[in-house]
Protein backbone atom coordinates (compact mmCIF):
# COMPACT_ATOMS: atom_id res chain seq x y z
CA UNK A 1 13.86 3.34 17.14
CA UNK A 2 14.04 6.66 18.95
CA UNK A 3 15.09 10.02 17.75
CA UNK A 4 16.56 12.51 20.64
CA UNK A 5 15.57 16.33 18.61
CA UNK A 6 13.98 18.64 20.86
CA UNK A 7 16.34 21.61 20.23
CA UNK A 8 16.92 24.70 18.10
CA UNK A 9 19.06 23.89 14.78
CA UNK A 10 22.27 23.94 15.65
CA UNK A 11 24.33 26.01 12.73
CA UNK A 12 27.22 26.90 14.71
CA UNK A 13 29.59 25.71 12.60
CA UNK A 14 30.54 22.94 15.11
CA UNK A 15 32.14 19.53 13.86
CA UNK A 16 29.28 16.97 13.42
CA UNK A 17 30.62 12.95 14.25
CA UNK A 18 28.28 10.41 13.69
CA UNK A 19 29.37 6.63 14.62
CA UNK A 20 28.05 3.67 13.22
CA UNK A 21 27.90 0.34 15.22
CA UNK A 22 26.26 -2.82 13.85
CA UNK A 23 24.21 -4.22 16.22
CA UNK A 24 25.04 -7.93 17.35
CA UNK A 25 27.06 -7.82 14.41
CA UNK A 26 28.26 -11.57 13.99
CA UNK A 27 24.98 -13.02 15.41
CA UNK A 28 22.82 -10.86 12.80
CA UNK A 29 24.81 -12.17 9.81
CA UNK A 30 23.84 -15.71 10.98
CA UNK A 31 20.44 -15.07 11.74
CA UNK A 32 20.25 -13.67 8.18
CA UNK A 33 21.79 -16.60 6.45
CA UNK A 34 20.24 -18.73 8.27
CA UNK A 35 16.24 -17.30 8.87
CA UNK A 36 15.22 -20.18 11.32
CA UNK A 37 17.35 -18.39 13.83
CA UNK A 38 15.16 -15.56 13.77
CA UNK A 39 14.00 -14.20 17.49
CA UNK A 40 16.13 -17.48 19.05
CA UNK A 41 19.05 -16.74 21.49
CA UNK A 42 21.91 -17.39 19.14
CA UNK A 43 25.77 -17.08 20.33
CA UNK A 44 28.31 -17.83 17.86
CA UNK A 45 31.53 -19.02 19.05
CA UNK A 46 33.18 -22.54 19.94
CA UNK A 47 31.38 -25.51 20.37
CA UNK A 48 29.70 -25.64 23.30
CA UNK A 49 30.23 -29.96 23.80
CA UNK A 50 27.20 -30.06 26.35
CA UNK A 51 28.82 -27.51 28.66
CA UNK A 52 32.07 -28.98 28.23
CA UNK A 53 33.81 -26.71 25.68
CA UNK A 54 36.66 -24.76 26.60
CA UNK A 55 36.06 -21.80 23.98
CA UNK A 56 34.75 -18.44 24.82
CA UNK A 57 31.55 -16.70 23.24
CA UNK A 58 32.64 -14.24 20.43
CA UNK A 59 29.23 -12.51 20.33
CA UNK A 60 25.45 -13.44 20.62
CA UNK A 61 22.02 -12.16 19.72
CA UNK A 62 19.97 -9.56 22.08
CA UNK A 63 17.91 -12.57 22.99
CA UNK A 64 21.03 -14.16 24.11
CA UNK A 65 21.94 -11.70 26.26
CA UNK A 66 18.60 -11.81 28.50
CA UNK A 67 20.32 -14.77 29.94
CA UNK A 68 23.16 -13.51 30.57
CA UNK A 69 25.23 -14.09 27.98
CA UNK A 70 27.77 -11.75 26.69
CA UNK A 71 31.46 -11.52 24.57
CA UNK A 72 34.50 -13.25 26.20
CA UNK A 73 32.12 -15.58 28.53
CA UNK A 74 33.24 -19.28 28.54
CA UNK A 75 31.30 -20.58 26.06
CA UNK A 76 30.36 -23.26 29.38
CA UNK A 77 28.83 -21.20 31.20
CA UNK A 78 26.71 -19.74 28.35
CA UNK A 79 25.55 -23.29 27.75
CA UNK A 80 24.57 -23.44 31.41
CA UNK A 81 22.69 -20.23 31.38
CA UNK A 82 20.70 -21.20 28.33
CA UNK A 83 21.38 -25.12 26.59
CA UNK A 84 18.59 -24.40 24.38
CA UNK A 85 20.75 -21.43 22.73
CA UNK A 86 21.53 -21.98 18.92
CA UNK A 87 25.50 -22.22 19.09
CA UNK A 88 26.94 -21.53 15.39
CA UNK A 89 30.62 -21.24 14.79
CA UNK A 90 32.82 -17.94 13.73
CA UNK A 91 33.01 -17.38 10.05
CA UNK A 92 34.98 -15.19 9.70
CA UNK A 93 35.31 -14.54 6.18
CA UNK A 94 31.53 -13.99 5.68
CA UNK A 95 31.54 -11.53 8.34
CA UNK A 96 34.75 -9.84 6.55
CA UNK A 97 32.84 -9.83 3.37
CA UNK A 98 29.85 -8.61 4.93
CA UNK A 99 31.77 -5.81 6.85
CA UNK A 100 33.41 -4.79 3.20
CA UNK A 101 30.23 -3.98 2.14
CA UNK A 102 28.74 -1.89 4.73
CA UNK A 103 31.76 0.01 5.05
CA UNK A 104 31.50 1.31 1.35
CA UNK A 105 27.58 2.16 2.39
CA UNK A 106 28.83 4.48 5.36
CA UNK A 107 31.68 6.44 2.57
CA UNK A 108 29.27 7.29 0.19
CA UNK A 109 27.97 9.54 3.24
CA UNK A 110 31.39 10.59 4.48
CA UNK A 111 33.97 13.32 3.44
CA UNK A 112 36.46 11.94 6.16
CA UNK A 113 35.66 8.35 7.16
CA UNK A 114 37.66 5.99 9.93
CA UNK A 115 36.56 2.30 10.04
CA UNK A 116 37.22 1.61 13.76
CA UNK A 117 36.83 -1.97 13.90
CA UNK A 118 35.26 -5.03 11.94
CA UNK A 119 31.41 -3.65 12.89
CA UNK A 120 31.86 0.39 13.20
CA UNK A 121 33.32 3.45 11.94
CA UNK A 122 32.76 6.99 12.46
CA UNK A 123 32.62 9.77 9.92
CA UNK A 124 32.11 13.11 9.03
CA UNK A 125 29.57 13.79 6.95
CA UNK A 126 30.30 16.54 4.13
CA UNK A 127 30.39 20.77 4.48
CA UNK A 128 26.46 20.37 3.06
CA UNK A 129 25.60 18.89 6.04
CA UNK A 130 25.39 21.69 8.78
CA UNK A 131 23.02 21.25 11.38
CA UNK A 132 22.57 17.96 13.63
CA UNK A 133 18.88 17.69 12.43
CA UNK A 134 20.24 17.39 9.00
CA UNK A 135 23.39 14.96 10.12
CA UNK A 136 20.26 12.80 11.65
CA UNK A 137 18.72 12.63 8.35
CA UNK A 138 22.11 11.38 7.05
CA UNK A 139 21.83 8.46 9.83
CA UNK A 140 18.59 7.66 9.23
CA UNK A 141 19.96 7.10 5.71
CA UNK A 142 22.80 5.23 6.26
CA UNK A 143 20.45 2.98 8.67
CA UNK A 144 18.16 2.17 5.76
CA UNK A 145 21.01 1.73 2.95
CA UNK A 146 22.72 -1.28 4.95
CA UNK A 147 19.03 -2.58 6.21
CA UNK A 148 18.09 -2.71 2.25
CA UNK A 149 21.81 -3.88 1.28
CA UNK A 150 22.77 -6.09 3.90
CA UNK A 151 19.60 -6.68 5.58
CA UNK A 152 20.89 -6.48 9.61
CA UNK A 153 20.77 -3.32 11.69
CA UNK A 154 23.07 -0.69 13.19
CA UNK A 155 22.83 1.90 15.43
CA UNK A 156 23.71 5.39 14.86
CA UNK A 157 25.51 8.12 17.93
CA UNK A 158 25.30 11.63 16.48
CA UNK A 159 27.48 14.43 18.80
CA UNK A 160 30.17 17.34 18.51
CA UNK A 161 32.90 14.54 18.73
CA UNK A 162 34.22 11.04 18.63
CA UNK A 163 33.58 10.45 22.51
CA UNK A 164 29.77 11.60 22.40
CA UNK A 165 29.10 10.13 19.23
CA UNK A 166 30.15 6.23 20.27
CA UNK A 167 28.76 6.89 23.75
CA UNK A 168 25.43 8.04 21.66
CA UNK A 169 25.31 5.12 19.25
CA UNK A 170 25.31 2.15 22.37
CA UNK A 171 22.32 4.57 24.10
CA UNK A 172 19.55 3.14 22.32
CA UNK A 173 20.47 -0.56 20.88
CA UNK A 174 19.75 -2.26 18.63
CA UNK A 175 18.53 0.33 15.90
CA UNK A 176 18.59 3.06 17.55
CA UNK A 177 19.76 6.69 16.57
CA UNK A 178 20.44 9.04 19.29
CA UNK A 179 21.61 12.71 18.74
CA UNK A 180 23.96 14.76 21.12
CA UNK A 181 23.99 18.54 20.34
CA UNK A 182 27.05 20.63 21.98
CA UNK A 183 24.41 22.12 24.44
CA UNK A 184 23.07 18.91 25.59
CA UNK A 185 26.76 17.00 26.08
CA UNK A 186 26.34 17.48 30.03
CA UNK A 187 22.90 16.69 30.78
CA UNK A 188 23.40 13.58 28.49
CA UNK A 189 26.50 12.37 30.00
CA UNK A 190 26.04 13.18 33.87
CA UNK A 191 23.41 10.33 34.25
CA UNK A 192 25.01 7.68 33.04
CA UNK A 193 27.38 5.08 34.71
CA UNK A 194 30.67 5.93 34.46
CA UNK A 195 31.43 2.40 32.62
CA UNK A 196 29.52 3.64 29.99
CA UNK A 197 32.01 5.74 28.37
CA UNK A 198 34.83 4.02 26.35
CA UNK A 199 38.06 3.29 28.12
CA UNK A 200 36.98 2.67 31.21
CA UNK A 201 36.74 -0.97 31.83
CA UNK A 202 35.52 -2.90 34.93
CA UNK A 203 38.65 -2.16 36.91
CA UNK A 204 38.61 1.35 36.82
CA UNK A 205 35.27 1.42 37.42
CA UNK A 206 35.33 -0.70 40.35
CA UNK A 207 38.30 1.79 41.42
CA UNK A 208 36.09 4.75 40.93
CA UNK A 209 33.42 3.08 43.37
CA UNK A 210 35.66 2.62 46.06
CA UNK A 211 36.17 6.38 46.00
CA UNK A 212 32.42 6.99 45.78
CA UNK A 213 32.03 7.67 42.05
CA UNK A 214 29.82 5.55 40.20
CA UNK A 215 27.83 8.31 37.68
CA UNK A 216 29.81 10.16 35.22
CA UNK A 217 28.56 13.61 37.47
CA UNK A 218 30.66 12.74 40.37
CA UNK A 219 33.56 12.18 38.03
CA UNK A 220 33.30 15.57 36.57
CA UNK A 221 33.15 16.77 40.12
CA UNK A 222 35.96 15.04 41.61
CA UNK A 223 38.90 16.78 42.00
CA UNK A 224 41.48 16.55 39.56
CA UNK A 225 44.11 16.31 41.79
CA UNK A 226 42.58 13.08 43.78
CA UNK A 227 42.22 11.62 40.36
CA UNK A 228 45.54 12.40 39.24
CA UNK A 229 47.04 10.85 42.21
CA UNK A 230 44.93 7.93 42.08
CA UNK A 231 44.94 7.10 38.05
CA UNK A 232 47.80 9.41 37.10
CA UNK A 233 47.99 10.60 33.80
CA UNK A 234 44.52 8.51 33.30
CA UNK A 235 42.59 10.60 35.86
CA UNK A 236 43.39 13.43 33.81
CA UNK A 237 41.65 12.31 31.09
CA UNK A 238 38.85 10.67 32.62
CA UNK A 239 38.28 14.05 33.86
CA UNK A 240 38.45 15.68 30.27
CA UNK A 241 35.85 12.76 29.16
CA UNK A 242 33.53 13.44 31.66
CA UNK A 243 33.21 16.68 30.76
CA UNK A 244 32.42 14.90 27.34
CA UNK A 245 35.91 16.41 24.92
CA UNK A 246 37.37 14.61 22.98
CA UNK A 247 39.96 16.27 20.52
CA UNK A 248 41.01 13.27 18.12
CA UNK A 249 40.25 13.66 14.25
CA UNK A 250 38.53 11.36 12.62
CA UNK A 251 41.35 9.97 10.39
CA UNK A 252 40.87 7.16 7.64
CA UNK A 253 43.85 4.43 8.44
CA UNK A 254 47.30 5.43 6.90
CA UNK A 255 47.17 1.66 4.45
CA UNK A 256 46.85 1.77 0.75
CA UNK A 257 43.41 1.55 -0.99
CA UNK A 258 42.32 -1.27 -2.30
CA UNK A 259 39.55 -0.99 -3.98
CA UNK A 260 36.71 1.96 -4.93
CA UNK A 261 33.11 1.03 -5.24
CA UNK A 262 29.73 2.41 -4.92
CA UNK A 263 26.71 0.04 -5.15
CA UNK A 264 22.69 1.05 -4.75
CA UNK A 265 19.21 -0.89 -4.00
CA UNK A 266 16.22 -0.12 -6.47
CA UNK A 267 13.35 1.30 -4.43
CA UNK A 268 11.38 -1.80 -6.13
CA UNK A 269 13.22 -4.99 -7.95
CA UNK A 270 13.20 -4.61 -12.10
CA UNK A 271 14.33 -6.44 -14.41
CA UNK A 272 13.85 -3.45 -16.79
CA UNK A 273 17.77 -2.79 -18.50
CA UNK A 274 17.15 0.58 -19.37
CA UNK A 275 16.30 1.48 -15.90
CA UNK A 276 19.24 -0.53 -14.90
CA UNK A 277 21.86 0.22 -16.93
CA UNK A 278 20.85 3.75 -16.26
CA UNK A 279 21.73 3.37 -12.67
CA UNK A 280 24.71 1.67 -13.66
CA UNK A 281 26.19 4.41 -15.45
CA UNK A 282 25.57 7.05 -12.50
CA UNK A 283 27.39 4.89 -9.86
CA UNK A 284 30.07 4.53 -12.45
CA UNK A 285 30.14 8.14 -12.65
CA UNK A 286 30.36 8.34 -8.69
CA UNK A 287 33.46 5.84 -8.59
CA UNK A 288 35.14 7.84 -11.26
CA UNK A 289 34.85 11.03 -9.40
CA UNK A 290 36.25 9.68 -6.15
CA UNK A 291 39.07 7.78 -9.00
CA UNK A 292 40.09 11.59 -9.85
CA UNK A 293 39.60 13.15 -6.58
CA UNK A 294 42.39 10.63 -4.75
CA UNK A 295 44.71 10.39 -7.89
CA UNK A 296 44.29 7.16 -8.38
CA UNK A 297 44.59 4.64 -11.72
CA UNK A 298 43.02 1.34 -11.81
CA UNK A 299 43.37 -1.87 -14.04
CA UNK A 300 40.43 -4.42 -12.26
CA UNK A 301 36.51 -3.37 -13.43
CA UNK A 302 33.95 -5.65 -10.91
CA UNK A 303 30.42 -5.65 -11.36
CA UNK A 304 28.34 -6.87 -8.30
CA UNK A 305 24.71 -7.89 -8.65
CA UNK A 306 22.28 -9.03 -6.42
CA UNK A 307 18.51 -10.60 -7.55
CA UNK A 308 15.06 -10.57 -6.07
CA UNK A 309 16.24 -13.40 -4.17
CA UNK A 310 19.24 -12.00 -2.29
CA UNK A 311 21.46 -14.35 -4.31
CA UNK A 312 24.57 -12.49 -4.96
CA UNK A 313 27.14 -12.28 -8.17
CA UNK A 314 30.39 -10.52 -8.63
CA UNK A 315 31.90 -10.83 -12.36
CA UNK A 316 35.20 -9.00 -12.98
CA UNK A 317 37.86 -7.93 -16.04
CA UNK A 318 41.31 -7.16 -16.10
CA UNK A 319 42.06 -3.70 -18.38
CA UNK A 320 45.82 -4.11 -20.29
CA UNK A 321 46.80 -1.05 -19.27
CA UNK A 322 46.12 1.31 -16.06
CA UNK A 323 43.86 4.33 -16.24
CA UNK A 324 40.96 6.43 -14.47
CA UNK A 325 39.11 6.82 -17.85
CA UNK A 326 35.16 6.69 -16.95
CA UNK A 327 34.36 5.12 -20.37
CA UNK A 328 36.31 2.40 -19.54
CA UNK A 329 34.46 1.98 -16.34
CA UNK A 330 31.09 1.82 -18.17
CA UNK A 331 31.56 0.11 -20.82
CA UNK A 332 33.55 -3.07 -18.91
CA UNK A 333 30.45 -2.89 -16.25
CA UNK A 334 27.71 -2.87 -19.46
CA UNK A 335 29.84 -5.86 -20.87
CA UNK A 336 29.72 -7.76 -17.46
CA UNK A 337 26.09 -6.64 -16.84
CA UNK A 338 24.57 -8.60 -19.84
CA UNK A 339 24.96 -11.87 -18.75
CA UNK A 340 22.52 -11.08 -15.75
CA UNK A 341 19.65 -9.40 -17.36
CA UNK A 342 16.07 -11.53 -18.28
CA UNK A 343 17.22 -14.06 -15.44
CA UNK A 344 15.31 -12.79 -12.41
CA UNK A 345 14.54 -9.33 -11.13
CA UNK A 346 17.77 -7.29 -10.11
CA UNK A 347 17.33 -5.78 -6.14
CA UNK A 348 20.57 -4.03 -6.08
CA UNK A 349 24.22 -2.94 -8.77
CA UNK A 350 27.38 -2.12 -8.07
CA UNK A 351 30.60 -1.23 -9.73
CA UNK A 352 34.27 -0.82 -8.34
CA UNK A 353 37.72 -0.62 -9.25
CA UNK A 354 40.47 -2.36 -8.05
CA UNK A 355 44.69 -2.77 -8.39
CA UNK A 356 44.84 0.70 -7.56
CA UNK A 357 47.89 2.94 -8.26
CA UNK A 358 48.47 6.64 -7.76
CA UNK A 359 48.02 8.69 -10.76
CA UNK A 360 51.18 9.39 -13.42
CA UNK A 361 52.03 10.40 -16.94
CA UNK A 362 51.72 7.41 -18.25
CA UNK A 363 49.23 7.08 -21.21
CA UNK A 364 45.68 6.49 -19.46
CA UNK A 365 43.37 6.69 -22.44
CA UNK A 366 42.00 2.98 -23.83
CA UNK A 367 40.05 2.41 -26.21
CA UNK A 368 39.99 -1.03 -27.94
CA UNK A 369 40.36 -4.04 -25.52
């Protein structure tokens, strides 16, 4: 893993984006569940049927890839560059599940958060955070949470905006961390191809060649006009982008929440419940803060708890009546805790609330049940 900082602190007061991309995403949750896979070329998708399969490959490991192999391939030809390959088919619902749970990682770090698909998300981290040295920090963080949670990688794009950010976060894969300051946009971006930034697919580029621009220089170079003409209102923003702006927020998706839950990883596995109920109590402290700041009730308490041996448990109660009190919150996660303490050493707790509904005068104070 590298780390681009060889510049002054920024404190300019600049927006700070970091994106988050899971690296091999679907592939690393199979070569987790299943550890024989480890350092093999896996590619999950469709059966393969000796070359014969008429699927396509939905991802595959880096080791994969040295042959050749890559997303939306005939899952055929894969087979033909590499039969030895360990084909595994798409579960999806693990890799939903799985995707749940680093997503809640990342918005413990955020103040505005966007999940962008089932594997990234980019955020913004909070008005503490004001330097790109210190928003690295932040990454590095977020790298080692879902490592010690989930136990795959990700790689982390650091930059002034969306655009640099995800351009930053594919620089160095897999678990990498690469950071973009405003003064370094251009000499980052005019080197690379011009496929490399996001949007422009094999088409365009192929386009752009025939007019003499492969790097993303010669784009930014090209007159705007000859774009325009060419790519209409596209050329105009390819131009924009290869100047490396980018002007979108970062914007959480307008769809109701769900669900809010905060979960940590003891720096070494206890089985002390002091220690653990202590921890407990301050993520169900977090979860109550975020409870008041969005205005939200709840009526579902879920306790999540994973042992020394990665084996995972959920347990879960149903209040009678809604409300955000955080003694509720503790004492329904204490209740559901006992049943796993003196079994095995506990690795990681969480807590969340669920059957969420916004905040009214209705009586939110329990207290038998």
């Amino acid at each position: 893993m590298m780390l681009a900082l060889n510049q002054p602190t920024n404190r300019t007061g600049k927006q700070i984006v970091l994106h988050v991309d899971m690296d091999s995403f679907f592939a690393s949750v199979e070569v987790r569940e299943k550890p024989e896979l480890k350092g093999l070329p896996v590619v999950v998708g469709s059966d393969p049927k000796g070359g014969k399969g008429r699927g396509v490959v939905s991802t595959c490991s880096y080791e994969a890839r040295k042959y050749g192999i890559h997303s939306a391939m005939p899952v055929s030809q894969a087979y033909k560059l590499c039969p030895d390959a360990a084909f595994v088919p798409v579960n999806m619902k693990l890799y939903a599940q799985v995707s749940g749970n680093v997503m809640e990682i990342m918005k413990v770090f955020a103040e505005k958060f966007q999940q962008y698909s089932v594997d990234e998300a980019f955020l913004v981290p909070g008005p503490e955070i004001k330097s790109f040295e210190e928003a690295a920090i932040i990454g590095l963080r977020i790298k080692d949470e879902i490592l010690k949670q989930e136990r795959i990688t990700c790689s982390v794009g650091v930059g002034p905006n969306k655009l640099i950010a995800k351009i930053g976060s594919k620089f160095q894969k897999p678990d990498g961390l690469t950071v973009i300051r405003p003064e370094d946009v251009q000499e980052f971006l005019y080197p690379l191809n011009v496929s490399k930034i996001p949007g422009i697919g094999g088409k365009t580029t192929e386009a752009l060649k025939l007019m003499g621009i492969t790097k993303v220089e010669e784009l930014a170079n090209c007159d705007v006009q000859r774009l325009s003409e060419r790519f209409g209102k596209m050329g105009l923003w390819m131009k924009q982008v290869s100047h490396g702006l980018d002007f979108s927020e970062v914007k959480e998706w307008e769809e109701a929440v769900k669900s809010i839950s905060r979960s940590g990883t003891f720096a070494e596995d206890t089985n002390d419940p002091v220690k653990i109920a202590g921890f407990l109590e301050l993520l169900a402290e977090s979860v109550h803060r975020a409870l008041l700041r969005d205005g939200f009730l709840f009526k579902i308490v879920t306790l999540r708890v994973r042992y020394e041996d990665f084996s995972t448990y959920t347990r879960s109660k149903t209040i009678p009546v809604c409300t955000s009190d955080i003694f509720v919150i503790k004492r329904v996660s204490m209740q559901l805790l006992a049943e796993f303490i003196g079994k095995q050493k506990i690795r990681l707790v969480g807590v969340g609330v669920s059957r969420l509904r916004e905040r009214d005068t209705r009586q939110t104070k329990i207290t038998d049940f």
